[in-house]
Protein backbone atom coordinates (compact mmCIF):
# COMPACT_ATOMS: atom_id res chain seq x y z
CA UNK A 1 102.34 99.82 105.05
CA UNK A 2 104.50 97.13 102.26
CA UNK A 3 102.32 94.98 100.75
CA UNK A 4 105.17 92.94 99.91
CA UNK A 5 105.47 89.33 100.98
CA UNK A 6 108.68 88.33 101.12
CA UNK A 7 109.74 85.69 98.59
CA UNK A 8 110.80 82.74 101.38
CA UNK A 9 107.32 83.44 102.77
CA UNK A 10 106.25 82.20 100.13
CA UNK A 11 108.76 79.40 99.40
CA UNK A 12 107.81 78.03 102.62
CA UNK A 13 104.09 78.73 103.00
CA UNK A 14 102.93 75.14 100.92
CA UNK A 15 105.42 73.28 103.59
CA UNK A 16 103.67 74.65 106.71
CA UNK A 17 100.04 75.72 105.56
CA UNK A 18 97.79 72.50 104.63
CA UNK A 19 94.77 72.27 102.41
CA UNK A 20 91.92 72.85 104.62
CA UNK A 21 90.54 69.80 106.58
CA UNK A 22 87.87 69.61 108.66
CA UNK A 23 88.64 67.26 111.00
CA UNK A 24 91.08 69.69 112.54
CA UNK A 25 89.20 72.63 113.28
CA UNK A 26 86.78 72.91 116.34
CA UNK A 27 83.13 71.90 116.21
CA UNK A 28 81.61 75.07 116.15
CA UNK A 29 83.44 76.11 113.48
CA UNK A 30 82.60 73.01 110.76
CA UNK A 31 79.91 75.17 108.74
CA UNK A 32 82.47 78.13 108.51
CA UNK A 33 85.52 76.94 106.79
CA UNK A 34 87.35 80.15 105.78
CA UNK A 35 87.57 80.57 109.96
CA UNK A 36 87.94 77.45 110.49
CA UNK A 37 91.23 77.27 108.13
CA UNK A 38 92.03 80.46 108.73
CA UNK A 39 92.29 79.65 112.84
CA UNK A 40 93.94 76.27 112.59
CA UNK A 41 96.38 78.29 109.95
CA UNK A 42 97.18 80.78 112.43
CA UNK A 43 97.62 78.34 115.49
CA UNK A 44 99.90 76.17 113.64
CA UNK A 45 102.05 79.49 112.54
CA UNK A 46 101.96 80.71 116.26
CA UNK A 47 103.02 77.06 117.04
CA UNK A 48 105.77 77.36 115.15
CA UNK A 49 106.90 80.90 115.64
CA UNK A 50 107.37 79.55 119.34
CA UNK A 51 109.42 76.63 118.57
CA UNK A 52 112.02 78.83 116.98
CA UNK A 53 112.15 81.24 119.88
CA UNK A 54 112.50 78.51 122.35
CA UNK A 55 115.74 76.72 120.08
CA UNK A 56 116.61 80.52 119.91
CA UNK A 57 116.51 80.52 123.65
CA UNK A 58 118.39 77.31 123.69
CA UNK A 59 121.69 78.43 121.83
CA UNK A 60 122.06 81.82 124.15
């Protein structure tokens, strides 16, 4: 497997991944804040990766 990340992952990564805040991840996950970055990280990517299939979807 390439453990390469690919240079405009990293351009954009500051733009779309936040300093961790608390206030946005679930209760139950306030005293564990590398999962409770980590999941709010992950939703907002998933979030996103939809948003650009749907315009995708949009130009076809």
């Amino acid at each position: 497997m390439d453990n390469q990340i690919p240079a405009i992952v990293e351009d954009l990564y500051p733009y779309f991944v936040m300093s961790p805040d608390p206030a946005r991840w679930p209760d139950y996950l306030q005293d564990d804040p590398i999962k409770g970055h980590g999941l709010y990280a992950f939703y907002q990517g998933l979030r996103l990766g939809l948003q650009i299939a749907a315009a995708g979807l949009e130009t076809v």
